[in-house]
PDB file of N, CA and C in Angstrom:
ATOM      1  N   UNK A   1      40.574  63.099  77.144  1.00  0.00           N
ATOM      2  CA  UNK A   1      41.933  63.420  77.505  1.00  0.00           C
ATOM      3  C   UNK A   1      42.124  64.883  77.906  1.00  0.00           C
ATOM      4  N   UNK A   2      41.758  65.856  77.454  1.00  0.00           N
ATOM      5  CA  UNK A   2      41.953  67.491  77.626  1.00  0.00           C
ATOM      6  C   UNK A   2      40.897  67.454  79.207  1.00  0.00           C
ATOM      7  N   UNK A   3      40.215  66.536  79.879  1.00  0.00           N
ATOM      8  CA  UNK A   3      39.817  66.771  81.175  1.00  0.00           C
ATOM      9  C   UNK A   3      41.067  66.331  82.059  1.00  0.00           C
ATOM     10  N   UNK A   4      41.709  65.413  81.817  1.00  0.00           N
ATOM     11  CA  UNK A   4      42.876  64.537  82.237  1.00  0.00           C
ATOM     12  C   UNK A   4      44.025  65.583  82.355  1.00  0.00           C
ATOM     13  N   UNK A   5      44.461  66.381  80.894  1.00  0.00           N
ATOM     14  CA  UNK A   5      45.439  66.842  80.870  1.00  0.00           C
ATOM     15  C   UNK A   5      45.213  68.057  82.337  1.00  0.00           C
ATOM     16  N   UNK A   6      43.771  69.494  82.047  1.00  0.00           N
ATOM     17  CA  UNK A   6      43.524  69.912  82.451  1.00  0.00           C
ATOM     18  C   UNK A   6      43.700  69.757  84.438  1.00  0.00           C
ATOM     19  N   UNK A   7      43.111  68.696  84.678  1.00  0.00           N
ATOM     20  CA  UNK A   7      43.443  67.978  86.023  1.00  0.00           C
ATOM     21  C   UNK A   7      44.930  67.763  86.643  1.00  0.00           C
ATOM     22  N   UNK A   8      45.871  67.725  85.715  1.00  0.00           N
ATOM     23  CA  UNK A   8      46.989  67.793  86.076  1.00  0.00           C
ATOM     24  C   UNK A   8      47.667  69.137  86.291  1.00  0.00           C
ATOM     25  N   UNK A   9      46.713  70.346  85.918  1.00  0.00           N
ATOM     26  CA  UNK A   9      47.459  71.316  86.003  1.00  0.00           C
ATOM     27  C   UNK A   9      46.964  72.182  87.269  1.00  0.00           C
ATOM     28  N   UNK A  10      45.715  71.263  87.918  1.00  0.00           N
ATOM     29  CA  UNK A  10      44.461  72.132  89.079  1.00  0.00           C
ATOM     30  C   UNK A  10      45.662  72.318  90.091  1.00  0.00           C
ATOM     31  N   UNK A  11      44.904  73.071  90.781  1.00  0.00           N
ATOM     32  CA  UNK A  11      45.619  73.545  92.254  1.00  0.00           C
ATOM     33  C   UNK A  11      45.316  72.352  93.022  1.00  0.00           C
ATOM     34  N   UNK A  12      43.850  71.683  93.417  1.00  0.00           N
ATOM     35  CA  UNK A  12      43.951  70.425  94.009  1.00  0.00           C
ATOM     36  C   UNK A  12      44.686  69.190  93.828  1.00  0.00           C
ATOM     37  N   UNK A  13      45.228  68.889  94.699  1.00  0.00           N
ATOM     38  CA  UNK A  13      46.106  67.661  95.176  1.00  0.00           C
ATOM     39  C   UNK A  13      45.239  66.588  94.794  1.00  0.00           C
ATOM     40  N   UNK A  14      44.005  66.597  95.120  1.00  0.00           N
ATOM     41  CA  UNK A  14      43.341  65.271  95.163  1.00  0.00           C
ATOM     42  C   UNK A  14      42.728  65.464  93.736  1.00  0.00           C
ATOM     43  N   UNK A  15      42.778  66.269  92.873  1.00  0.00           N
ATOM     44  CA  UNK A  15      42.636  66.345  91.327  1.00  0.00           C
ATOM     45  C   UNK A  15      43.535  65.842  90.365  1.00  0.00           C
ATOM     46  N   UNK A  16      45.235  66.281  91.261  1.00  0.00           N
ATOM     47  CA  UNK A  16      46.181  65.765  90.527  1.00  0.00           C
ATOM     48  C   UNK A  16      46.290  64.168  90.574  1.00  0.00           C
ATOM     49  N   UNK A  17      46.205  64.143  92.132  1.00  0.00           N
ATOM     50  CA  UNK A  17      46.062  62.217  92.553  1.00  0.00           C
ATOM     51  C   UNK A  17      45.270  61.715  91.464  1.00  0.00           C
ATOM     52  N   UNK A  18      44.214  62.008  91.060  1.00  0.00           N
ATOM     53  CA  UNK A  18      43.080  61.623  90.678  1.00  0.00           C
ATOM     54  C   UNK A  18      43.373  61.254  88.761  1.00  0.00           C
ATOM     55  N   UNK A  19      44.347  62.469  88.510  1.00  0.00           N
ATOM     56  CA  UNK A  19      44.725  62.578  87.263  1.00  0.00           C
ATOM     57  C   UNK A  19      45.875  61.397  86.800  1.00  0.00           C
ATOM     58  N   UNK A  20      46.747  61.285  87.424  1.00  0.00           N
ATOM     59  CA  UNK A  20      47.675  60.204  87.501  1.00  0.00           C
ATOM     60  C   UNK A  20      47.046  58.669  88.008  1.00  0.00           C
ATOM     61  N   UNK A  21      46.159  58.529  88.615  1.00  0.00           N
ATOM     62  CA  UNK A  21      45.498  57.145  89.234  1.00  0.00           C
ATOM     63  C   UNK A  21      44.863  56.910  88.010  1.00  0.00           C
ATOM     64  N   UNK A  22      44.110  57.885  87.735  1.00  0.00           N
ATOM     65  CA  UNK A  22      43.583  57.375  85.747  1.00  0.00           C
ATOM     66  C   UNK A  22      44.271  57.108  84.839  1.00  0.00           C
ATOM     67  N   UNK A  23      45.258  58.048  84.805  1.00  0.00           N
ATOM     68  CA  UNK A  23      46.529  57.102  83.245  1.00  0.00           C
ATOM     69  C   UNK A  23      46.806  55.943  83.824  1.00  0.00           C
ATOM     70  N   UNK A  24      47.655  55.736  85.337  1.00  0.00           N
ATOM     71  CA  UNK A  24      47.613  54.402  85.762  1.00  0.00           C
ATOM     72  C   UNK A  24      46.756  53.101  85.453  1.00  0.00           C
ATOM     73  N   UNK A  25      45.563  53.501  85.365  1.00  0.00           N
ATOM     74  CA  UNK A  25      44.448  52.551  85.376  1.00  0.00           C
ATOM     75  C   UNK A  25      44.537  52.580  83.983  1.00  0.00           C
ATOM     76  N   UNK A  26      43.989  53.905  83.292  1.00  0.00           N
ATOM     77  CA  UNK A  26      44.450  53.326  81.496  1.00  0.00           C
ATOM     78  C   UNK A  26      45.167  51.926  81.016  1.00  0.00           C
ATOM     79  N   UNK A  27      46.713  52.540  81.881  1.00  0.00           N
ATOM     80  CA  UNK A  27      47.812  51.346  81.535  1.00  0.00           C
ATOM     81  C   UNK A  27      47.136  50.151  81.834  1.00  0.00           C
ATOM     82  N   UNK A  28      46.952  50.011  83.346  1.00  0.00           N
ATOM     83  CA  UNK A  28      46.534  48.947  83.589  1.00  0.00           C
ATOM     84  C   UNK A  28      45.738  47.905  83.117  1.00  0.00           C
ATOM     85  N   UNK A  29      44.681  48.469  82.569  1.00  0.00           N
ATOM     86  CA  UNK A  29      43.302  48.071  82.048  1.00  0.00           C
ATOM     87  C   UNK A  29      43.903  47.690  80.549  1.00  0.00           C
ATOM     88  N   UNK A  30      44.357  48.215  80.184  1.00  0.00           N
ATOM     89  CA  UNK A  30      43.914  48.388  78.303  1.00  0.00           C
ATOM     90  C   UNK A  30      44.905  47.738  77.817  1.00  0.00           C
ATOM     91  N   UNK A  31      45.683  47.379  76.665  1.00  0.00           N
ATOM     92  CA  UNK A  31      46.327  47.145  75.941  1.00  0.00           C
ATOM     93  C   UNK A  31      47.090  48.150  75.558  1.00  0.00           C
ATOM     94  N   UNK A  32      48.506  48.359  75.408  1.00  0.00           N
ATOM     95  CA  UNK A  32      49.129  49.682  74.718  1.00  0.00           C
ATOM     96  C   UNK A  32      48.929  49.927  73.407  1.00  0.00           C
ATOM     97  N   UNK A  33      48.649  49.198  72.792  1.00  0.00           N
ATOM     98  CA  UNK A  33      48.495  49.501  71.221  1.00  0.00           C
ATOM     99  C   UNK A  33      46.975  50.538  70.967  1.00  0.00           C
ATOM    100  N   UNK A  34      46.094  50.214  71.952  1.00  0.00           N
ATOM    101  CA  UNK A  34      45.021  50.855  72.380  1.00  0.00           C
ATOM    102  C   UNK A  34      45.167  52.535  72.615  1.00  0.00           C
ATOM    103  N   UNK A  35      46.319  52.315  73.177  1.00  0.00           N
ATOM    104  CA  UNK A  35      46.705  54.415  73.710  1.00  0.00           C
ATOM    105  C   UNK A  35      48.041  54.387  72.937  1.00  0.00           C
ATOM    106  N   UNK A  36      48.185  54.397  71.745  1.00  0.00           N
ATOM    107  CA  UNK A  36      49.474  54.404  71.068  1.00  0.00           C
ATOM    108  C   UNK A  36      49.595  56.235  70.434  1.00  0.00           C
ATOM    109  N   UNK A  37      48.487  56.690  70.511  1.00  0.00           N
ATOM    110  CA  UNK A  37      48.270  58.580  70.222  1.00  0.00           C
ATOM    111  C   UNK A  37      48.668  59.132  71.371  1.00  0.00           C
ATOM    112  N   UNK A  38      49.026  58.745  72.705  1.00  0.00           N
ATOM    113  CA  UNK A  38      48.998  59.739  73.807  1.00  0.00           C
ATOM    114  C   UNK A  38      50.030  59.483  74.446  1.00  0.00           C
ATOM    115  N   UNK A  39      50.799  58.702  74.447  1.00  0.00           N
ATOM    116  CA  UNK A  39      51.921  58.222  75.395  1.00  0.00           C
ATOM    117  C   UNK A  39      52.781  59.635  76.335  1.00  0.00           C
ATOM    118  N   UNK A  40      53.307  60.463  74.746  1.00  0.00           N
ATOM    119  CA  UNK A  40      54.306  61.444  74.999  1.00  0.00           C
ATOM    120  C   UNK A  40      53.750  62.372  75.663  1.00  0.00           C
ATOM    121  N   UNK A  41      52.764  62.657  75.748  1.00  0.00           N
ATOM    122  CA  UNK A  41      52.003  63.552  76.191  1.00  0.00           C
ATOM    123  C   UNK A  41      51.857  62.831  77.665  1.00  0.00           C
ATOM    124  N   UNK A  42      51.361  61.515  78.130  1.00  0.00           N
ATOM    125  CA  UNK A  42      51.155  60.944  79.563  1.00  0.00           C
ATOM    126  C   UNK A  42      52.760  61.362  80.209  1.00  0.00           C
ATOM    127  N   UNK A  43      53.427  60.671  79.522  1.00  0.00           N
ATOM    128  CA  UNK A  43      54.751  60.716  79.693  1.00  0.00           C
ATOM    129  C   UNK A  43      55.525  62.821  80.305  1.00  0.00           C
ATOM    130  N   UNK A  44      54.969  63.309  79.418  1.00  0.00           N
ATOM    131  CA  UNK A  44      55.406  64.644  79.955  1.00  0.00           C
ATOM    132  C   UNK A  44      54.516  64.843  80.970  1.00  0.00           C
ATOM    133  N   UNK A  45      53.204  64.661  81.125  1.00  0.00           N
ATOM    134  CA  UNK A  45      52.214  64.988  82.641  1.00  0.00           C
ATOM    135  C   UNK A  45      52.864  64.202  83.810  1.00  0.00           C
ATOM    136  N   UNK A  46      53.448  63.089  83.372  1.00  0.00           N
ATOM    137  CA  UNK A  46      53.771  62.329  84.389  1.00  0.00           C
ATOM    138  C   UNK A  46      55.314  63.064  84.978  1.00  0.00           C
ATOM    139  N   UNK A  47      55.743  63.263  84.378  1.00  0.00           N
ATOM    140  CA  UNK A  47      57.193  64.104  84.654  1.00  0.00           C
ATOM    141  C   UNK A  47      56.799  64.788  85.624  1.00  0.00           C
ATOM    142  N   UNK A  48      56.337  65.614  84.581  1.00  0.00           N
ATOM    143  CA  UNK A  48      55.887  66.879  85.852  1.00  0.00           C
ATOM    144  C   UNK A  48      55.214  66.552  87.264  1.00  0.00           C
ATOM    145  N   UNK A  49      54.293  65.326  87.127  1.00  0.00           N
ATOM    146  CA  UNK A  49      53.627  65.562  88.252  1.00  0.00           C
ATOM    147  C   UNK A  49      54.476  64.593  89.136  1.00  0.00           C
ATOM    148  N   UNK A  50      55.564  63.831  88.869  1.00  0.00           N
ATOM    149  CA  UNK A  50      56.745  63.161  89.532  1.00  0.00           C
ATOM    150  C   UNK A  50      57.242  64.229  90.548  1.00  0.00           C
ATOM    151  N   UNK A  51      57.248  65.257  89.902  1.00  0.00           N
ATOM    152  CA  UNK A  51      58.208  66.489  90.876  1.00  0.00           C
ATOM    153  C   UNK A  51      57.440  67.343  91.670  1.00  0.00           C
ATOM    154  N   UNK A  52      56.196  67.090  92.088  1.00  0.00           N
ATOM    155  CA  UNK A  52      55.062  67.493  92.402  1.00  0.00           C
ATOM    156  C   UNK A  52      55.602  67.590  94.391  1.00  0.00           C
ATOM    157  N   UNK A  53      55.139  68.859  94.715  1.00  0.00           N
ATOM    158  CA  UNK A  53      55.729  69.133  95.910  1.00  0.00           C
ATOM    159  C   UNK A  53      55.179  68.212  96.991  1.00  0.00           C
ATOM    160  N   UNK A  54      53.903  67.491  96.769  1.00  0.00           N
ATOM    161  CA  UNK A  54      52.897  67.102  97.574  1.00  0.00           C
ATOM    162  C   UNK A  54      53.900  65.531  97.526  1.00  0.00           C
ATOM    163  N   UNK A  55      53.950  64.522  98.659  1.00  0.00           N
ATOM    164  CA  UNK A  55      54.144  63.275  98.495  1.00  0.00           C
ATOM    165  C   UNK A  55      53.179  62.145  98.200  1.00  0.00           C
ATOM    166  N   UNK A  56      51.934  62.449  98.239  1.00  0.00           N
ATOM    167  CA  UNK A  56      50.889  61.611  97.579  1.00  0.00           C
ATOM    168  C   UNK A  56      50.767  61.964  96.458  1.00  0.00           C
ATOM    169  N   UNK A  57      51.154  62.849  95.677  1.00  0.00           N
ATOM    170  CA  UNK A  57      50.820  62.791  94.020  1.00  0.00           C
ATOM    171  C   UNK A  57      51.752  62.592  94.065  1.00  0.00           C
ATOM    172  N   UNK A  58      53.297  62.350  94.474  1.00  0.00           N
ATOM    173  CA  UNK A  58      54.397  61.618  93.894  1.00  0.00           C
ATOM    174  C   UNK A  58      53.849  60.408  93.668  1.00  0.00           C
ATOM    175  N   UNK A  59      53.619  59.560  94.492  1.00  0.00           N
ATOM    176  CA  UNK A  59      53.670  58.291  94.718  1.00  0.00           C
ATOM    177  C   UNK A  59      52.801  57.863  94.124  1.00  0.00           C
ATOM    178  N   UNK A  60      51.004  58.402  94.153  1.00  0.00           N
ATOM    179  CA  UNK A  60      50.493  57.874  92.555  1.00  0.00           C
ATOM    180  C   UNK A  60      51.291  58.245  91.401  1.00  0.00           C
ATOM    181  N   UNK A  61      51.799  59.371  91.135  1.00  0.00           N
ATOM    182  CA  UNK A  61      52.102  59.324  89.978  1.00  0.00           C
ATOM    183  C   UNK A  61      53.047  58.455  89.480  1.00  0.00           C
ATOM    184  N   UNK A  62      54.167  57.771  90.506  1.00  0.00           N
ATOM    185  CA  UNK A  62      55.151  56.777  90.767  1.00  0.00           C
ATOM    186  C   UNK A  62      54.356  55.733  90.305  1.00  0.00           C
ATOM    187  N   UNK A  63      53.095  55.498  90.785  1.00  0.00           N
ATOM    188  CA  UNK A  63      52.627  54.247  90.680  1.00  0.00           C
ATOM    189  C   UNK A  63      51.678  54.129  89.225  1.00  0.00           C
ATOM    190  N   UNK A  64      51.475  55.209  88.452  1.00  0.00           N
ATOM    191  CA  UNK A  64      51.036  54.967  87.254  1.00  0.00           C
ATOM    192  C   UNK A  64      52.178  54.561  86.071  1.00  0.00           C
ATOM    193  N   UNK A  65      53.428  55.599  86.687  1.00  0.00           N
ATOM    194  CA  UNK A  65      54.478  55.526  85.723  1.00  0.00           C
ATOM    195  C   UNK A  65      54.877  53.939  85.851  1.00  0.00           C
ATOM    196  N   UNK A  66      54.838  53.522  86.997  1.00  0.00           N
ATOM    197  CA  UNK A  66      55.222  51.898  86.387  1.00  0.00           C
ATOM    198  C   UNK A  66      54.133  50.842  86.416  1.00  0.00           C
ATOM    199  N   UNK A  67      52.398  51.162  85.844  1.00  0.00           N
ATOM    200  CA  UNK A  67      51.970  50.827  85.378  1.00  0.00           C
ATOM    201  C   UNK A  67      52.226  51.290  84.133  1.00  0.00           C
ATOM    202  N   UNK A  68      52.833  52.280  83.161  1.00  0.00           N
ATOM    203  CA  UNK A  68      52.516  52.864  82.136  1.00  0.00           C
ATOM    204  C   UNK A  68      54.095  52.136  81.615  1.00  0.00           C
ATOM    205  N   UNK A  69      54.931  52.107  82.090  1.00  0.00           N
ATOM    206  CA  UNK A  69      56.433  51.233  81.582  1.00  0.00           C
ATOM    207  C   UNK A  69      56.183  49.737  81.678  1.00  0.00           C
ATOM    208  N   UNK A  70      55.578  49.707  82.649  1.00  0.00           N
ATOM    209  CA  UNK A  70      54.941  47.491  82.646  1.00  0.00           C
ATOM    210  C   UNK A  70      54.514  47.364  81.401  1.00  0.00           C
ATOM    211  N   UNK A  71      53.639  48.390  81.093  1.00  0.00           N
ATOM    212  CA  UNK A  71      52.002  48.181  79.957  1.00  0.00           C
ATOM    213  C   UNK A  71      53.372  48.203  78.551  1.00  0.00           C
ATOM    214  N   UNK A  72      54.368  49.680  78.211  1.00  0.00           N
ATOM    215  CA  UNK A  72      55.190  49.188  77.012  1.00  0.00           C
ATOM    216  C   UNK A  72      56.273  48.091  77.112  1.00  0.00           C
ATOM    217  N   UNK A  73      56.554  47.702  78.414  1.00  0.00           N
ATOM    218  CA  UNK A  73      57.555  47.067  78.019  1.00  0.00           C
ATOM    219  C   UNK A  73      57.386  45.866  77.427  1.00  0.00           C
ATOM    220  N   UNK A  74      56.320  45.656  77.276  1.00  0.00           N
ATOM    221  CA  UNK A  74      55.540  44.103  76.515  1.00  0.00           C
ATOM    222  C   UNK A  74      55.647  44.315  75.095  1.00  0.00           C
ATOM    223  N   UNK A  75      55.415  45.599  74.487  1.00  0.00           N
ATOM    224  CA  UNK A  75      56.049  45.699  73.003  1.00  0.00           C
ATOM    225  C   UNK A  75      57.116  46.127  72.759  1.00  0.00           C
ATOM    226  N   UNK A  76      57.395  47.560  73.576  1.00  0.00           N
ATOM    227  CA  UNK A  76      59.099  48.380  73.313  1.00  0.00           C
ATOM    228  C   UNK A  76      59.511  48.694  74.308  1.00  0.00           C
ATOM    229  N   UNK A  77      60.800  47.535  75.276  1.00  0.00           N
ATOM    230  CA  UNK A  77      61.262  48.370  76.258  1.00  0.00           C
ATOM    231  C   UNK A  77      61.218  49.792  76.596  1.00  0.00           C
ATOM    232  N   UNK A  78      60.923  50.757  77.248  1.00  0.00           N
ATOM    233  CA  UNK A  78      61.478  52.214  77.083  1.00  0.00           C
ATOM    234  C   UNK A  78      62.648  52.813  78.173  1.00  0.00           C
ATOM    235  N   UNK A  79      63.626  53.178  77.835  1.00  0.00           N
ATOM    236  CA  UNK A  79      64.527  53.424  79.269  1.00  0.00           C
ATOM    237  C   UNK A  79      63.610  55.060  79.777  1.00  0.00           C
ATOM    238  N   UNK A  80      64.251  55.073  81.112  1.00  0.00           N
ATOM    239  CA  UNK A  80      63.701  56.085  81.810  1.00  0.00           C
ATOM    240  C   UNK A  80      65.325  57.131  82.189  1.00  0.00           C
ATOM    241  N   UNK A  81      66.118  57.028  81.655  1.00  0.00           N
ATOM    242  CA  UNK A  81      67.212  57.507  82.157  1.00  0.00           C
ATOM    243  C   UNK A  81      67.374  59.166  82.751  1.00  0.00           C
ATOM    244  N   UNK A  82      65.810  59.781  82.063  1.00  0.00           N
ATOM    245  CA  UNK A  82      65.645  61.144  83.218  1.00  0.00           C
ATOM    246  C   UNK A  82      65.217  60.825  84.579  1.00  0.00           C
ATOM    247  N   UNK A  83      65.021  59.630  84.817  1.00  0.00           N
ATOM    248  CA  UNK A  83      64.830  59.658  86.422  1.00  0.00           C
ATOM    249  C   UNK A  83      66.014  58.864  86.721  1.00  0.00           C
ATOM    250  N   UNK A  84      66.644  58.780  86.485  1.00  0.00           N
ATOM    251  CA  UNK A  84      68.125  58.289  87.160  1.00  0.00           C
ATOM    252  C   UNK A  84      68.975  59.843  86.671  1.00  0.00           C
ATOM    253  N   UNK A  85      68.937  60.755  85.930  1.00  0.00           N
ATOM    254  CA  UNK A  85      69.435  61.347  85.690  1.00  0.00           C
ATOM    255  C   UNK A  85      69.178  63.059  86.703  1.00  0.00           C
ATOM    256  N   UNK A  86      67.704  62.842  86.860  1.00  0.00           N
ATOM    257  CA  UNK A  86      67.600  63.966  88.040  1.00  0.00           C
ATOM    258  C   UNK A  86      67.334  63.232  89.834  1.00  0.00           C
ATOM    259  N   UNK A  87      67.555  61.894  89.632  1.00  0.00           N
ATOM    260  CA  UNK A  87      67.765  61.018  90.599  1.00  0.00           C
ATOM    261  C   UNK A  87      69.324  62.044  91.565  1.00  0.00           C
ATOM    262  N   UNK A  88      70.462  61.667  90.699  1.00  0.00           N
ATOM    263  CA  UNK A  88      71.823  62.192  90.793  1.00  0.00           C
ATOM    264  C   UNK A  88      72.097  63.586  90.882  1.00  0.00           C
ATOM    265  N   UNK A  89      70.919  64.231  90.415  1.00  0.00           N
ATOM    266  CA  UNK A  89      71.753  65.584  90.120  1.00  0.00           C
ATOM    267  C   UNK A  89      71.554  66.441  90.936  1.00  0.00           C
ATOM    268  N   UNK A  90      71.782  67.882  90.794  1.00  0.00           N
ATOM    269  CA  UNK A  90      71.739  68.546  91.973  1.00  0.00           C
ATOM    270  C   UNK A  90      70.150  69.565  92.367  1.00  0.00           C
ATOM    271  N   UNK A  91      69.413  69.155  91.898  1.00  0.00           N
ATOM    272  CA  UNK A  91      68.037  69.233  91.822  1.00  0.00           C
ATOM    273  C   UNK A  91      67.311  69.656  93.521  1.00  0.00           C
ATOM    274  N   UNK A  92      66.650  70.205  93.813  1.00  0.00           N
ATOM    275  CA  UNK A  92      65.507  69.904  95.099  1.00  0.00           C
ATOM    276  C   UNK A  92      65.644  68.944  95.702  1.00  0.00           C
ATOM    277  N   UNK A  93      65.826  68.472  96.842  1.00  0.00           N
ATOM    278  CA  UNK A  93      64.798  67.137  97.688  1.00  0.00           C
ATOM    279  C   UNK A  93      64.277  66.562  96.920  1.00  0.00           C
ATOM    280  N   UNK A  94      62.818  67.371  96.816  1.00  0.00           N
ATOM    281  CA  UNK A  94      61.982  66.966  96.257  1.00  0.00           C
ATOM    282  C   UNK A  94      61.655  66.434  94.632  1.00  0.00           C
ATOM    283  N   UNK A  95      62.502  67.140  94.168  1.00  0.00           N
ATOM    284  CA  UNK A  95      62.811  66.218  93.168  1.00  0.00           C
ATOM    285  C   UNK A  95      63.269  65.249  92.770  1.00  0.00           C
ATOM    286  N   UNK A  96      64.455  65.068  93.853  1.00  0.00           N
ATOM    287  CA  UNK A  96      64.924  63.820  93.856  1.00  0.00           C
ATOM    288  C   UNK A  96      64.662  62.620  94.470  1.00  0.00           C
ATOM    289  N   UNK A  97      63.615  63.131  95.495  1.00  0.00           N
ATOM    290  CA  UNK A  97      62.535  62.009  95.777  1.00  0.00           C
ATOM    291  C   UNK A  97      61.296  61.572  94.910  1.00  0.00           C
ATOM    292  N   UNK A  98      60.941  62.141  93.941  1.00  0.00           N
ATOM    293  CA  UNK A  98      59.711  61.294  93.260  1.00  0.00           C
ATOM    294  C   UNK A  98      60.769  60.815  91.842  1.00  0.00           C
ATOM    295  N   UNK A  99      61.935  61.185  91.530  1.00  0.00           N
ATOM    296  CA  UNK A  99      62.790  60.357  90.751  1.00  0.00           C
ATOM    297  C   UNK A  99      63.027  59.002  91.633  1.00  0.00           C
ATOM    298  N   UNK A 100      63.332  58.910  92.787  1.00  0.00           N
ATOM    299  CA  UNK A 100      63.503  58.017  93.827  1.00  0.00           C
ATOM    300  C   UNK A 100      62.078  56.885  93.207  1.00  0.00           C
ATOM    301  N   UNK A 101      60.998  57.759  93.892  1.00  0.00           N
ATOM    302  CA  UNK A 101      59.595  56.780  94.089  1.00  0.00           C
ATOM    303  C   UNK A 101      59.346  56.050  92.294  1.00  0.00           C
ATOM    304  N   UNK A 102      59.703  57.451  91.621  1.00  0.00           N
ATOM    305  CA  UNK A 102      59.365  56.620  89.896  1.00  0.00           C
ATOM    306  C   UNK A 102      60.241  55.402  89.598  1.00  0.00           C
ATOM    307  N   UNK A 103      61.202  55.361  89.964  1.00  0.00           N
ATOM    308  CA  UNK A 103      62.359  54.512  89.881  1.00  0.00           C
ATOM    309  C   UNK A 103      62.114  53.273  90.566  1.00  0.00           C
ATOM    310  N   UNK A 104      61.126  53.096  91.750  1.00  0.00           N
ATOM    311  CA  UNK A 104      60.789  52.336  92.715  1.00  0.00           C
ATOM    312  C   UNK A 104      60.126  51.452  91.708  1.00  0.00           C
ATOM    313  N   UNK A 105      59.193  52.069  91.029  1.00  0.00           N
ATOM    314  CA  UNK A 105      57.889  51.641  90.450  1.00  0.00           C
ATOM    315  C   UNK A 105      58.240  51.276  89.207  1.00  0.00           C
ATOM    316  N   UNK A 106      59.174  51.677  88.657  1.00  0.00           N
ATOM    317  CA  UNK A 106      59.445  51.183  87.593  1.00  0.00           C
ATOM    318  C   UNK A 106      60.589  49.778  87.484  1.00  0.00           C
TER     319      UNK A 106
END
């Protein structure tokens, strides 16, 4: 995980892609009860990299976040109401487009 976290913070685009396509796949692959230590932590990388200036690490990261809400909502719904909440607000473009894309995916 500390290569994962690390990767989310690189200057490369295709490191960050790379970082978010793996929690994605986590979700995907595994069982949640399996990654029940790391969520909050995916969950804050994923934030961040939602607002990510680049539009391909939006959109993976869009696309892990709703592998990673599919994977809990089978044990604990979770609402997402910060991406409807910087969806609305008066935020960047760009922020309010990967609230857009997370919202898609979720």
């Amino acid at each position: 995980m500390p290569v994962i976290e690390r990767a989310f913070q690189g200057r490369s685009t295709e490191t960050r892609k790379m970082a978010a396509q793996i929690i994605g796949n986590m979700y995907s692959l595994t069982r949640p009860e399996g990654l029940v230590a790391v969520p909050a932590r995916h969950r804050a990388r994923l934030k961040t990299s939602l607002l990510d200036p680049v539009p391909e690490v939006r959109a993976v990261t869009a696309r892990a976040l709703g592998a990673m809400v599919k994977a809990w909502a089978r044990t604990s719904p979770r609402p997402h109401s910060w991406l409807q909440t910087t969806l609305i607000s008066e935020a960047s473009s760009v922020d309010r487009s990967g609230a857009a894309q997370g919202l898609s995916e979720v």
